[in-house]
N, C-alpha and C. Protein backbone atom coordinates (compact mmCIF):
# COMPACT_ATOMS: atom_id res chain seq x y z
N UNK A 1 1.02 -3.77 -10.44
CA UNK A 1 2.19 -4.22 -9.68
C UNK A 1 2.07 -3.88 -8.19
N UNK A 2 2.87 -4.72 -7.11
CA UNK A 2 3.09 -4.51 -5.90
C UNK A 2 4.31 -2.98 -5.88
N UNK A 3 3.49 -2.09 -5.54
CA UNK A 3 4.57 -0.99 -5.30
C UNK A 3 5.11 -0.60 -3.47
N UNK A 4 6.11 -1.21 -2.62
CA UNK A 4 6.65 -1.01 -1.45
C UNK A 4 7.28 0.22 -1.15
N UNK A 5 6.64 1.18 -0.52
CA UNK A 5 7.48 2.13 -0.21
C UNK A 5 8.70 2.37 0.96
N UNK A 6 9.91 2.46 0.72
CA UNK A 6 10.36 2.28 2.28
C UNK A 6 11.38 3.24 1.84
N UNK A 7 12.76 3.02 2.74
CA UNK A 7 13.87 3.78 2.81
C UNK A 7 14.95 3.31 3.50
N UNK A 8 16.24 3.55 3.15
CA UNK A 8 17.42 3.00 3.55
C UNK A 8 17.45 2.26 4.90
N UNK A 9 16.98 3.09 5.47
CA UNK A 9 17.25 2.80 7.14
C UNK A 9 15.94 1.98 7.69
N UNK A 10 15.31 1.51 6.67
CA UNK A 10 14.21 0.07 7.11
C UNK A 10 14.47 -0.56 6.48
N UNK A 11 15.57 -0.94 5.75
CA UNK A 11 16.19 -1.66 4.51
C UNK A 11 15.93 -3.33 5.54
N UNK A 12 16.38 -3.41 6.88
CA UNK A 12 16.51 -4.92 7.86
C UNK A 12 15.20 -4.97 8.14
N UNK A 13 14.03 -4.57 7.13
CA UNK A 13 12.43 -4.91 7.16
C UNK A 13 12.09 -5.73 5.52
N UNK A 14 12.90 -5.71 4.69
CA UNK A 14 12.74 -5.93 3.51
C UNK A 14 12.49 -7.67 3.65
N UNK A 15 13.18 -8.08 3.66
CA UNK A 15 13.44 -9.45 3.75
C UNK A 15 12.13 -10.52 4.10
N UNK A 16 12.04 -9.62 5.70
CA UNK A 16 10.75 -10.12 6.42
C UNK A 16 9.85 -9.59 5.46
N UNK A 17 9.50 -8.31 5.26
CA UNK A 17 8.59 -8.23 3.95
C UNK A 17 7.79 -9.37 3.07
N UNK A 18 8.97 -8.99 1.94
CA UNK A 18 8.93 -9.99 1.04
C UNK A 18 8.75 -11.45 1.07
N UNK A 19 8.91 -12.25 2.29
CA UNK A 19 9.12 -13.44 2.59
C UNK A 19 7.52 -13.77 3.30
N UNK A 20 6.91 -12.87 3.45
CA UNK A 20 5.68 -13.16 4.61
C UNK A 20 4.38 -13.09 3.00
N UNK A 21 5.12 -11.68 2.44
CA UNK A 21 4.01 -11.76 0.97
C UNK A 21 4.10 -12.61 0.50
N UNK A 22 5.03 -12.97 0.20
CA UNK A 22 5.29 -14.78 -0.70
C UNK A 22 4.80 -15.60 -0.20
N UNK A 23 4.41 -15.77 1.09
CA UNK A 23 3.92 -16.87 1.73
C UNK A 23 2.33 -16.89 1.64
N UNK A 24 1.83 -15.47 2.04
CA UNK A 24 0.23 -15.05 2.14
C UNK A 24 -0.14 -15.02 1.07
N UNK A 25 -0.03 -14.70 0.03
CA UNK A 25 -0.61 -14.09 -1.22
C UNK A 25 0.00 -15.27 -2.29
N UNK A 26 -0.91 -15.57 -2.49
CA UNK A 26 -0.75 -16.47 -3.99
C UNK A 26 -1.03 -16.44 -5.11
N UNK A 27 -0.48 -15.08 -5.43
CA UNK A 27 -0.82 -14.74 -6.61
C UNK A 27 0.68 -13.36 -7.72
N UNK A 28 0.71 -14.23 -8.40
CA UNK A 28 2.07 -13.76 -9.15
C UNK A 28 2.16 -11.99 -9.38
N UNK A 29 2.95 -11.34 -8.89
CA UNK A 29 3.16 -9.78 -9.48
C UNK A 29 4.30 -9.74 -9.41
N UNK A 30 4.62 -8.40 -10.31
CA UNK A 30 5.37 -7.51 -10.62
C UNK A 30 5.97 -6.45 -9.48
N UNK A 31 6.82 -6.32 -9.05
CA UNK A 31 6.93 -5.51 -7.63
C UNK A 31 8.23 -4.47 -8.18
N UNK A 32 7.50 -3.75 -7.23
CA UNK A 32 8.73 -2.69 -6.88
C UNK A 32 8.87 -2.22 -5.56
N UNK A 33 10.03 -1.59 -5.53
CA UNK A 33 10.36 -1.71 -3.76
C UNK A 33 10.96 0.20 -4.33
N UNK A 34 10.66 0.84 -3.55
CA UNK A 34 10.98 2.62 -3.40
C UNK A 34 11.69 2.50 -1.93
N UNK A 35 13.31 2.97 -2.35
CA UNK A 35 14.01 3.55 -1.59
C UNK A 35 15.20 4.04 -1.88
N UNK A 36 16.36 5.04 -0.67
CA UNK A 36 16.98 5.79 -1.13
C UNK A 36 18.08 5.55 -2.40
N UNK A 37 19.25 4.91 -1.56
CA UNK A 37 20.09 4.41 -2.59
C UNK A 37 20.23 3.20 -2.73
N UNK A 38 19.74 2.33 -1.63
CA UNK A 38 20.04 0.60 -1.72
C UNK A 38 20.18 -0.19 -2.75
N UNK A 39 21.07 -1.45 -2.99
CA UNK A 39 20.16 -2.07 -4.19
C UNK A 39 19.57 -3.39 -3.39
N UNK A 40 18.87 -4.00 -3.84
CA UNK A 40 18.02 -5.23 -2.97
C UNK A 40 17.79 -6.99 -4.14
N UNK A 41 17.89 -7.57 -3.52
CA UNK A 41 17.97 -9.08 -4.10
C UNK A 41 16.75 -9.65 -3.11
N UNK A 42 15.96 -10.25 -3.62
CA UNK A 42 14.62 -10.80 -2.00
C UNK A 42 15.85 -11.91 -2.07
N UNK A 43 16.00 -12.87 -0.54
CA UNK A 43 16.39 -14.10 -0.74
C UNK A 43 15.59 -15.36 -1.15
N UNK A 44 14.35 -15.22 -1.40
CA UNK A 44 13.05 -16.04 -1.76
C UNK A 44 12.78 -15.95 -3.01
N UNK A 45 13.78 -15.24 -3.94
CA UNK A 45 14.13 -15.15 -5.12
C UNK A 45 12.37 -14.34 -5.50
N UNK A 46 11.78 -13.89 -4.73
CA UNK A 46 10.73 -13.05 -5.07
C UNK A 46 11.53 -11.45 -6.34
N UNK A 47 11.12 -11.87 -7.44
CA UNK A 47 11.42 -10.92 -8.55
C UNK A 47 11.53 -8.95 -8.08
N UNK A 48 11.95 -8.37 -7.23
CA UNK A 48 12.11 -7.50 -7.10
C UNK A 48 12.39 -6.11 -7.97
N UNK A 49 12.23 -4.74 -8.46
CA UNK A 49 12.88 -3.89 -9.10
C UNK A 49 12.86 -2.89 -8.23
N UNK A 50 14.12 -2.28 -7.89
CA UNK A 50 14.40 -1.16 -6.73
C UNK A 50 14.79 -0.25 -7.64
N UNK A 51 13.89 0.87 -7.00
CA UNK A 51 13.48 2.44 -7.73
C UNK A 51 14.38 3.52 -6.56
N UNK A 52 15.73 3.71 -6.87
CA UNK A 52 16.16 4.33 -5.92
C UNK A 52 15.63 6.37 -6.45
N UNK A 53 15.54 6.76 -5.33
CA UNK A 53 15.21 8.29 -5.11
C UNK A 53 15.87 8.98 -5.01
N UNK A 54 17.41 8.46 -4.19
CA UNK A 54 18.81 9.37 -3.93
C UNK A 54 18.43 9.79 -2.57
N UNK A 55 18.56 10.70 -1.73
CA UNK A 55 18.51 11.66 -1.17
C UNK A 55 17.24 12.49 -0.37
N UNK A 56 15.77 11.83 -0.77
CA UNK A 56 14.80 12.18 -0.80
C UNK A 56 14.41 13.12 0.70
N UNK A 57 14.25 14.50 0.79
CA UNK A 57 13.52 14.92 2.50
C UNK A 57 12.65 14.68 2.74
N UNK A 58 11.47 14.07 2.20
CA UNK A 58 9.79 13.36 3.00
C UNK A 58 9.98 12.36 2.46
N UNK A 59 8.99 12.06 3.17
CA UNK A 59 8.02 10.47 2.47
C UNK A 59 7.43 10.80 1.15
N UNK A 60 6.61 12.13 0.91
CA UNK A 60 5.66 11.98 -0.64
C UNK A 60 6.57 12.35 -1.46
N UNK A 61 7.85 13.02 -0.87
CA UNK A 61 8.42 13.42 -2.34
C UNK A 61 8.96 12.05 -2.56
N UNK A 62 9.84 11.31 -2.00
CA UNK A 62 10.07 10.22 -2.23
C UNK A 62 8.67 8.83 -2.88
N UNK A 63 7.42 8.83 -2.70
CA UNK A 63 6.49 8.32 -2.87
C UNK A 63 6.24 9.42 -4.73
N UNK A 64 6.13 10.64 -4.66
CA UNK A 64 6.20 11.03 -6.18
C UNK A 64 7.32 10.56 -7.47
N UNK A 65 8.15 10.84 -6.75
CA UNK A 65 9.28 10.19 -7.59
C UNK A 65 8.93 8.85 -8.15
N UNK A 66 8.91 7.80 -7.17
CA UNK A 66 8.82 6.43 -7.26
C UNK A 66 7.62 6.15 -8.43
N UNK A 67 6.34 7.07 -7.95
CA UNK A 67 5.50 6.76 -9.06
C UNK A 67 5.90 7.66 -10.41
N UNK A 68 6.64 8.20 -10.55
CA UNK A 68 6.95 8.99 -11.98
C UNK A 68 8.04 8.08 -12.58
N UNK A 69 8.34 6.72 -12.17
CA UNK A 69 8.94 6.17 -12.77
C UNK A 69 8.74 4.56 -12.60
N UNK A 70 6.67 4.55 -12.46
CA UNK A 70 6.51 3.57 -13.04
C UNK A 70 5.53 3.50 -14.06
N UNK A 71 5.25 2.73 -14.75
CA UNK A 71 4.57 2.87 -16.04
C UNK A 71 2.74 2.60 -15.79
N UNK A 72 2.60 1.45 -15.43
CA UNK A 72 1.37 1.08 -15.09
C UNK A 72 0.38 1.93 -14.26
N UNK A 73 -0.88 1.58 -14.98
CA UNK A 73 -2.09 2.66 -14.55
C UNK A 73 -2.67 2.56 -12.91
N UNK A 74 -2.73 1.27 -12.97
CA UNK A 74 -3.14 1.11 -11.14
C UNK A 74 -1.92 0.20 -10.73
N UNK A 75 -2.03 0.49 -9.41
CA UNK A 75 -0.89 0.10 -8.42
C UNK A 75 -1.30 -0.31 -7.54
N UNK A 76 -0.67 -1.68 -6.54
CA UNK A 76 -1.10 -1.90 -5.46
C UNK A 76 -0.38 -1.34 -4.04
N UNK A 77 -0.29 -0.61 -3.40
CA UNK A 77 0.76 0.28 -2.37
C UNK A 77 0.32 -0.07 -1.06
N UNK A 78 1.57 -0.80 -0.59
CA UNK A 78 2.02 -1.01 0.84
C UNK A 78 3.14 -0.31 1.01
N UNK A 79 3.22 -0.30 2.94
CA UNK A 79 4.81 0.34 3.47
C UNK A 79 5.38 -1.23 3.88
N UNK A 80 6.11 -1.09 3.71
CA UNK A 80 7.69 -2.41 3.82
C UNK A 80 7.23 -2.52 5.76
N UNK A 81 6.76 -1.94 6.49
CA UNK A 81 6.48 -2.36 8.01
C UNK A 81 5.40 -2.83 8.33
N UNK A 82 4.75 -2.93 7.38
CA UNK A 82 3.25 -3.68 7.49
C UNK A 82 3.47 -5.32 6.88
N UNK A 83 3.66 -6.44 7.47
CA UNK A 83 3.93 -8.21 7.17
C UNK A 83 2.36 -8.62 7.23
N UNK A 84 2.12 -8.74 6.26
CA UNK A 84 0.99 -9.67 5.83
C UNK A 84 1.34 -11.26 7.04
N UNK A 85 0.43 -11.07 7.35
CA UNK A 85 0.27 -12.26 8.40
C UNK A 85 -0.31 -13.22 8.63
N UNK A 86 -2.03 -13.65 7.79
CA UNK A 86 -2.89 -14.65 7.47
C UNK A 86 -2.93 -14.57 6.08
N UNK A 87 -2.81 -15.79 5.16
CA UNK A 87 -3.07 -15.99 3.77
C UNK A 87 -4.59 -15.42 3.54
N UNK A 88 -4.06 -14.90 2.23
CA UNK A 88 -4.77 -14.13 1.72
C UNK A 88 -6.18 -15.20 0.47
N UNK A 89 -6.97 -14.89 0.24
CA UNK A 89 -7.66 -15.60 -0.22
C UNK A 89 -7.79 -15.05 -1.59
N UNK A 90 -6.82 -15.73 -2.45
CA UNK A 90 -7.11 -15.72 -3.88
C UNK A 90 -7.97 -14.76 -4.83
N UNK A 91 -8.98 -15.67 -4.57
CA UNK A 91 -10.32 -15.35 -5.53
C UNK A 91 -10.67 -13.97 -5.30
N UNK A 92 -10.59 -13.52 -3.80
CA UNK A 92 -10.90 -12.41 -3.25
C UNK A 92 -9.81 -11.10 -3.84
N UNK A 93 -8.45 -11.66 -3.58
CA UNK A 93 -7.62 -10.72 -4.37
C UNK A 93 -7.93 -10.27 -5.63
N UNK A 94 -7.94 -11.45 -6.58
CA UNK A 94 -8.76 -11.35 -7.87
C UNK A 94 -10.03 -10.15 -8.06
N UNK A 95 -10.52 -10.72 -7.40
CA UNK A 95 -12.37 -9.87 -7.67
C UNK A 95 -11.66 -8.14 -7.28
N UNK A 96 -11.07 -8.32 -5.90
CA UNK A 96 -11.01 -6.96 -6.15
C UNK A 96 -9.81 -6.02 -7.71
N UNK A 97 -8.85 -6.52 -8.13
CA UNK A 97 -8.28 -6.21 -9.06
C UNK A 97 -8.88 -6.03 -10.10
N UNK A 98 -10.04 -7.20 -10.51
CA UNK A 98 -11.11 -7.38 -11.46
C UNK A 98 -11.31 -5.88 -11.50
N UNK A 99 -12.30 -5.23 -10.44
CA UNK A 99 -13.09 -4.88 -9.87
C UNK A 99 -12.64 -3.13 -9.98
N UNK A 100 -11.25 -3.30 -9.65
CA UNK A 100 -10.52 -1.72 -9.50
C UNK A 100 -10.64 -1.38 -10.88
N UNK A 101 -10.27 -2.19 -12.27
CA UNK A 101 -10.06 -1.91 -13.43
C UNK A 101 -11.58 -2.07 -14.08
N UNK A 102 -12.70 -2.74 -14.21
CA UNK A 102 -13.83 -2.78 -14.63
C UNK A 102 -14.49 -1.20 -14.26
N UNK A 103 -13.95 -0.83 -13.23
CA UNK A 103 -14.93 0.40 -12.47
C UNK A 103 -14.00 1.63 -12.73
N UNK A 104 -12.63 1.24 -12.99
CA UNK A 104 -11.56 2.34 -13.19
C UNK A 104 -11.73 3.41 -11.77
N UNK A 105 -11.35 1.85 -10.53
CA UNK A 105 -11.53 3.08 -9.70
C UNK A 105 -10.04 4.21 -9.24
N UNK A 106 -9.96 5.22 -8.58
CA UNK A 106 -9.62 5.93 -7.78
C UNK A 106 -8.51 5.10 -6.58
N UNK A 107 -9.38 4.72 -6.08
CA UNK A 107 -8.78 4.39 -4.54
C UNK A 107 -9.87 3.06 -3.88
N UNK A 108 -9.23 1.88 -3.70
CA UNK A 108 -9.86 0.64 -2.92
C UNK A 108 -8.98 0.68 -1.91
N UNK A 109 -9.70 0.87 -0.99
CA UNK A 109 -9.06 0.43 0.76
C UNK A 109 -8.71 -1.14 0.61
N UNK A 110 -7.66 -1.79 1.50
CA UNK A 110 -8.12 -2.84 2.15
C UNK A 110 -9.37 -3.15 2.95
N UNK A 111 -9.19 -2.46 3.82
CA UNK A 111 -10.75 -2.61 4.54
C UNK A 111 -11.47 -1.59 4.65
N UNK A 112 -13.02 -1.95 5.18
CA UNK A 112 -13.92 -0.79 5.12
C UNK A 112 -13.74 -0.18 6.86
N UNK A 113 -12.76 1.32 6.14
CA UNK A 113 -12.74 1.53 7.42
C UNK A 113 -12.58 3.32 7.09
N UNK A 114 -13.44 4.20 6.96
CA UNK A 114 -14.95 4.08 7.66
C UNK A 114 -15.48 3.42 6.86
N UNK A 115 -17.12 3.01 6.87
CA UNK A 115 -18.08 2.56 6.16
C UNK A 115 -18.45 2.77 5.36
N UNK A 116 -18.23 2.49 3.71
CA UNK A 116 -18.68 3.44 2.75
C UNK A 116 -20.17 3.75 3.20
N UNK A 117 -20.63 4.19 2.16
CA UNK A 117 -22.88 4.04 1.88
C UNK A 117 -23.23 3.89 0.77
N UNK A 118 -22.47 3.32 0.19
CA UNK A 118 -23.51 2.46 -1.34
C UNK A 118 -22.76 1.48 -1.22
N UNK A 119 -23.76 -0.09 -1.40
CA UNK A 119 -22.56 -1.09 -1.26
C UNK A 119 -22.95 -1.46 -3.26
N UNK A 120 -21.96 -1.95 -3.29
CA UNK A 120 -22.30 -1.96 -5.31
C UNK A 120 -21.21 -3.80 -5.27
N UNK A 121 -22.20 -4.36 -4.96
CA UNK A 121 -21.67 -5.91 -5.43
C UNK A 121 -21.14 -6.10 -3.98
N UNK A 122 -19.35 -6.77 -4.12
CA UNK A 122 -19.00 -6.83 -2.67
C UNK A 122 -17.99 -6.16 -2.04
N UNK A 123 -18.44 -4.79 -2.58
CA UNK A 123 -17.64 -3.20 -2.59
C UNK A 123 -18.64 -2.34 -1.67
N UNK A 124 -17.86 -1.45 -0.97
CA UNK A 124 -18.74 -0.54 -0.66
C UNK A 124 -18.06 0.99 -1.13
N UNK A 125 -18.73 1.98 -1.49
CA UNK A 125 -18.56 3.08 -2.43
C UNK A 125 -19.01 4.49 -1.49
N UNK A 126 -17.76 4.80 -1.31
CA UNK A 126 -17.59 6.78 -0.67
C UNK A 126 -17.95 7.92 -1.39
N UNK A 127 -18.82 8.36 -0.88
CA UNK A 127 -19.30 9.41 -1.43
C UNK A 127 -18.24 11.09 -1.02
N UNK A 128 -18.30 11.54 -2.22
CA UNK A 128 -16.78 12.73 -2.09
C UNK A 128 -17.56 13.48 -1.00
N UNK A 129 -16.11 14.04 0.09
CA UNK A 129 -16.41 15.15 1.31
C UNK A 129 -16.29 13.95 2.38
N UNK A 130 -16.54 12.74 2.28
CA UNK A 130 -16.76 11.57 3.87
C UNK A 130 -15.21 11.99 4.38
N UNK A 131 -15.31 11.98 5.64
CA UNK A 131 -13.71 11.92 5.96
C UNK A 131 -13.21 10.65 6.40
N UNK A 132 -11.85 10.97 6.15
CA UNK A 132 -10.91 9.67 6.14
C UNK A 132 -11.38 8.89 4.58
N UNK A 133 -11.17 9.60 3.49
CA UNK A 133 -11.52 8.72 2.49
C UNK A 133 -10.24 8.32 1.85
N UNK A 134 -9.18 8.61 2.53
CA UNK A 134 -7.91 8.25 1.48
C UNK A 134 -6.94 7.31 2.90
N UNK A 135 -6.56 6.52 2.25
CA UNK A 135 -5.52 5.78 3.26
C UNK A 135 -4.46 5.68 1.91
N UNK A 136 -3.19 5.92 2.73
CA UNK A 136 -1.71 5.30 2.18
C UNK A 136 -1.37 4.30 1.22
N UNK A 137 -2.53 3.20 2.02
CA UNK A 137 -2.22 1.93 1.20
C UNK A 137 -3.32 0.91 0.66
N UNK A 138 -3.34 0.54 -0.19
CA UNK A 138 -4.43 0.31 -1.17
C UNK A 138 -4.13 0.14 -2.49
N UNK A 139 -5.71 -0.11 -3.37
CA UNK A 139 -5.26 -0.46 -4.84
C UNK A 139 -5.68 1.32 -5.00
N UNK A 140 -4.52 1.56 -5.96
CA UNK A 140 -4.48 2.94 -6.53
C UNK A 140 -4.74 3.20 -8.04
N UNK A 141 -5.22 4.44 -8.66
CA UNK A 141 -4.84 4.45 -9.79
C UNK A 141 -3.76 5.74 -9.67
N UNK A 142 -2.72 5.10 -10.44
CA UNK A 142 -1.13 5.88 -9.96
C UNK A 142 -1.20 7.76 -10.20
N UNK A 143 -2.06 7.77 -11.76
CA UNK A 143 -2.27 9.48 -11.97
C UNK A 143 -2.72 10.05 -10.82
N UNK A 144 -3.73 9.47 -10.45
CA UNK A 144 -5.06 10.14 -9.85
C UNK A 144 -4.35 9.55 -7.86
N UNK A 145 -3.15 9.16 -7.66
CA UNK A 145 -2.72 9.54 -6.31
C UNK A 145 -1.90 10.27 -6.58
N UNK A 146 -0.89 10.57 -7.41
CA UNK A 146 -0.09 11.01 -8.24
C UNK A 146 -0.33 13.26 -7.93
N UNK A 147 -1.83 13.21 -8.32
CA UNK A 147 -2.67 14.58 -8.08
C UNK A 147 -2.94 14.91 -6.29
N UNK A 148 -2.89 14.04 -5.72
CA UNK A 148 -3.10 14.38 -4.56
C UNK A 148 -1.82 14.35 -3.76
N UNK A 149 -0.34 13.77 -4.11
CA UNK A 149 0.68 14.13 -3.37
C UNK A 149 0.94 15.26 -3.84
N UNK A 150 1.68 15.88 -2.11
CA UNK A 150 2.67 16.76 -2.15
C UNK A 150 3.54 17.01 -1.24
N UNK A 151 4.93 17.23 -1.87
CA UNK A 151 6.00 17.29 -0.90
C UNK A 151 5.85 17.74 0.43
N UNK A 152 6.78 16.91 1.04
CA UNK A 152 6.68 17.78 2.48
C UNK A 152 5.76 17.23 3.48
N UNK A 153 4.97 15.89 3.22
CA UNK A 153 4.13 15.21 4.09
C UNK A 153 4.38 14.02 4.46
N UNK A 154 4.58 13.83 5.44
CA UNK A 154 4.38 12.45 6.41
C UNK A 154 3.23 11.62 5.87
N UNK A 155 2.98 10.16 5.82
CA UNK A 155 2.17 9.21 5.51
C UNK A 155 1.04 10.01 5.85
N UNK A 156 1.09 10.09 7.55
CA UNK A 156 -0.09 10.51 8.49
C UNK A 156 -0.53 12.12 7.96
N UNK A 157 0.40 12.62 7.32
CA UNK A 157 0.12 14.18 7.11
C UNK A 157 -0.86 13.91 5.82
N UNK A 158 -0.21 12.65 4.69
CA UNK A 158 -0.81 12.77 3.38
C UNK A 158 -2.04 12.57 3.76
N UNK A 159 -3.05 11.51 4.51
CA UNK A 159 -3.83 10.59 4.90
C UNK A 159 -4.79 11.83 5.13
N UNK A 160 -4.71 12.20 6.32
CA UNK A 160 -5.81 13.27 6.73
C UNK A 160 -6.03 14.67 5.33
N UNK A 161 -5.09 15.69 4.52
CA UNK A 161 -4.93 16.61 4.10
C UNK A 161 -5.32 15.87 2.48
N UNK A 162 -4.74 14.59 2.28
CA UNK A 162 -5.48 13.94 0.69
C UNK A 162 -6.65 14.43 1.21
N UNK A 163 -7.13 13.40 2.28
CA UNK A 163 -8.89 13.20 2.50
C UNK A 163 -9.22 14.57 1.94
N UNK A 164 -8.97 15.65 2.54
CA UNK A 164 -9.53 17.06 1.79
C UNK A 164 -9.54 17.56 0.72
N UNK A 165 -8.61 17.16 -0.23
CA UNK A 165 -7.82 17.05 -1.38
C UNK A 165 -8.99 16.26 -2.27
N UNK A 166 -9.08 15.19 -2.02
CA UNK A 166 -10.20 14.72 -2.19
C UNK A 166 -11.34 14.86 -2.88
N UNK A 167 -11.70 15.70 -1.35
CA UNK A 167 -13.55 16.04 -1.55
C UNK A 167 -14.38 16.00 -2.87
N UNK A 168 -13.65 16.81 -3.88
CA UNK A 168 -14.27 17.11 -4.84
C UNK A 168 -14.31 16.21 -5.78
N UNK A 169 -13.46 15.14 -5.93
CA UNK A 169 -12.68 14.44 -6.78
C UNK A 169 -13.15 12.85 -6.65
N UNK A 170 -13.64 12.70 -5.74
CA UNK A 170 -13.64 11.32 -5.41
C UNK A 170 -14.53 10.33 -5.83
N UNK A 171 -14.55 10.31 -6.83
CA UNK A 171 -15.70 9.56 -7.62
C UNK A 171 -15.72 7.91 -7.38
N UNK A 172 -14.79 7.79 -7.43
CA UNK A 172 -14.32 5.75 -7.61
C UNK A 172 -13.76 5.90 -6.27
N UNK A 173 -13.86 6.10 -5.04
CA UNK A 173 -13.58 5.49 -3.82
C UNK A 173 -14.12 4.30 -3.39
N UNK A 174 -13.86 3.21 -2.78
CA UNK A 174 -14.18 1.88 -2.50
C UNK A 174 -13.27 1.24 -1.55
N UNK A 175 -14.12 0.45 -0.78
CA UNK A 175 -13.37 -0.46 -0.27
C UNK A 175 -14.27 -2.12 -0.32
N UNK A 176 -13.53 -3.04 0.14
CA UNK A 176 -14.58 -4.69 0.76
C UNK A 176 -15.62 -4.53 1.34
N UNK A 177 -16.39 -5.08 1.52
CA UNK A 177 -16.92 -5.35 2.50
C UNK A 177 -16.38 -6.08 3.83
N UNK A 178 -15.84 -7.20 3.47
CA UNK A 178 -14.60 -7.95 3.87
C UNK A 178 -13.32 -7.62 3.82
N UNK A 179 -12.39 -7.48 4.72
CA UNK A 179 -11.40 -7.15 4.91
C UNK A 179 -10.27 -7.99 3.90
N UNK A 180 -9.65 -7.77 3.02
CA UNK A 180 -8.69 -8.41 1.95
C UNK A 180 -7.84 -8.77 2.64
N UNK A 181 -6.86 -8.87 3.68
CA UNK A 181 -6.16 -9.14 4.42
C UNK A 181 -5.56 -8.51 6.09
N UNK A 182 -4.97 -9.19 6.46
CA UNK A 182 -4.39 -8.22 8.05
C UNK A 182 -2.98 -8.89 7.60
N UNK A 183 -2.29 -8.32 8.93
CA UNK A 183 -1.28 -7.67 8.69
C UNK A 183 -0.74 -7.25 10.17
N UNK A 184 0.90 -7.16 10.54
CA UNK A 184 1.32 -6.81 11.82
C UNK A 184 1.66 -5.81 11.54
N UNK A 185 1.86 -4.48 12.29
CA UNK A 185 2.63 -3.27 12.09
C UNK A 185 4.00 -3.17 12.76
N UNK A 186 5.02 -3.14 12.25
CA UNK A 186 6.34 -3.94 12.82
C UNK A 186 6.99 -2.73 13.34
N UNK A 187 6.83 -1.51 12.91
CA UNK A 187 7.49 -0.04 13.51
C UNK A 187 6.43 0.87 13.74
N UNK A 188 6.85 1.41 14.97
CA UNK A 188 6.32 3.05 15.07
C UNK A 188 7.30 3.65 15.64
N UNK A 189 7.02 5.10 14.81
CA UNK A 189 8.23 6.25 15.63
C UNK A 189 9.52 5.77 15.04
N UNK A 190 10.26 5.06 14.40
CA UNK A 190 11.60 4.11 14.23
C UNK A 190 11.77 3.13 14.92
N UNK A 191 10.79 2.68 15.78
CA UNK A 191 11.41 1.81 16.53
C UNK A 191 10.42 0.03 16.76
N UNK A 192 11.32 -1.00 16.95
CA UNK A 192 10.75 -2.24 16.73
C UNK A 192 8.96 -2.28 17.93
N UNK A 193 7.80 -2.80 17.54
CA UNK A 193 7.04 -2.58 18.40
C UNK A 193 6.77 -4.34 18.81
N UNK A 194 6.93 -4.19 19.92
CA UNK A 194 7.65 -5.57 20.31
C UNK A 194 6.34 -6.82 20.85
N UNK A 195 5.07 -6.45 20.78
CA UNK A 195 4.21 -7.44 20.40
C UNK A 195 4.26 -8.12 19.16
N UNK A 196 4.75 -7.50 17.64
CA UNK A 196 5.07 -7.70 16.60
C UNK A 196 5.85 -8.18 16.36
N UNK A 197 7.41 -7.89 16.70
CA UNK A 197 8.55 -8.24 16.94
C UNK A 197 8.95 -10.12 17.69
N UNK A 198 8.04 -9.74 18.63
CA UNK A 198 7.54 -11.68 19.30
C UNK A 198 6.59 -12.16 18.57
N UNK A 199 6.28 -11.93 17.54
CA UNK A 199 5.50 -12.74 16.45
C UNK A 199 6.31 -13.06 15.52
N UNK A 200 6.91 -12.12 15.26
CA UNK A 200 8.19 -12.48 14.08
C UNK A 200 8.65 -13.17 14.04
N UNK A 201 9.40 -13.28 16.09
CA UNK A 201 10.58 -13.92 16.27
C UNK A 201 9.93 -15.67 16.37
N UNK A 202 8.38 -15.38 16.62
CA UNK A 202 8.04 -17.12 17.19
C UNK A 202 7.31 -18.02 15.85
N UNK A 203 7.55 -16.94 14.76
CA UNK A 203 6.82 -17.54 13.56
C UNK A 203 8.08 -17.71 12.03
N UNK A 204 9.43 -17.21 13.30
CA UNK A 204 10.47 -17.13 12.61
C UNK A 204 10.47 -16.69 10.76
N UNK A 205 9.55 -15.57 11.24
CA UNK A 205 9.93 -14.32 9.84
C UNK A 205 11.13 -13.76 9.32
């Protein structure tokens, strides 16, 4: 499933969200959207299930929760401020999903960023200790990110302190070779980042 992490007060990002994935990605899932108390309807009648947290003080505790109350073994995890922005190419989505479950991996980046060093088909494969081996968002397997949160961390806090977390563990790391998609980053800090914002507004998101 598509798992969205967000929170009350990016709730006027949902919409644009959901409406830009529906457009890029052509390919049917299961979604869930993580936040506080909201409840949410997409207007694109995109099938939604909102996993409220209550009250949550970070991001991972709120990101633990969310995954302790979904069922499925791998997950696909985006943040609700990232709008998919060029269609996504099918087949490519496919292969990598194929690809996460044939290999039972760990963690697939969107893109190769750093460079793995084994490329294995049209994957490239991290060897445990590389740094920067964990990003936020990606195909996951839910246990095994599940072991590396912990309360009390910022995205940016999980990102660098997983990577260490890591080291030992990292057997199925991967990313493309090819980048699976891009994407605008619509907030930093809380606030609208307005090269993004004039894309929105001129592509009427």
């Amino acid at each position: 499933p598509l798992v969205v992490l967000s929170c009350d007060k990016y709730s006027d990002l949902w919409d644009g969200f959901f409406y830009q994935w529906k457009k890029n990605v052509d390919i049917p899932f299961e979604a869930y959207l993580i936040t506080n108390q909201k409840a949410y309807s997409s207007q694109d009648h995109f099938p939604v299930k909102v996993i409220n947290t209550g009250d949550d003080p970070d991001w991972s505790s709120s990101l633990i929760y969310g995954l302790k109350n979904i069922q499925e073994d791998k997950i696909f995890l985006i943040l609700e401020d990232l709008y998919v922005s060029t269609p996504v190419d099918p087949k490519a989505f496919e292969a990598m999903l194929e690809f996460c479950c044939d290999k039972d991996a760990q963690h697939i980046k969107y893109f190769a960023n750093p460079l793995g060093e084994q490329k294995v088909g049209e994957f490239l494969k991290y060897s445990p200790g590389m740094p920067y081996l964990v990003s936020a968002c990606g195909l996951w397997d839910r246990k095994y990110l599940l072991s590396l949160l912990i309360p009390g961390e910022s995205p940016w806090d999980f990102e660098v302190n997983a990577s260490y977390r890591a080291s030992y563990s990292a057997e199925g790391f991967y990313s493309p070779t090819k980048p699976l998609l891009k994407y605008k980053n619509m907030v930093e800090k809380g606030a609208w980042i307005r090269p993004s914002l004039n894309w929105a507004l001129i592509n009427k998101v």
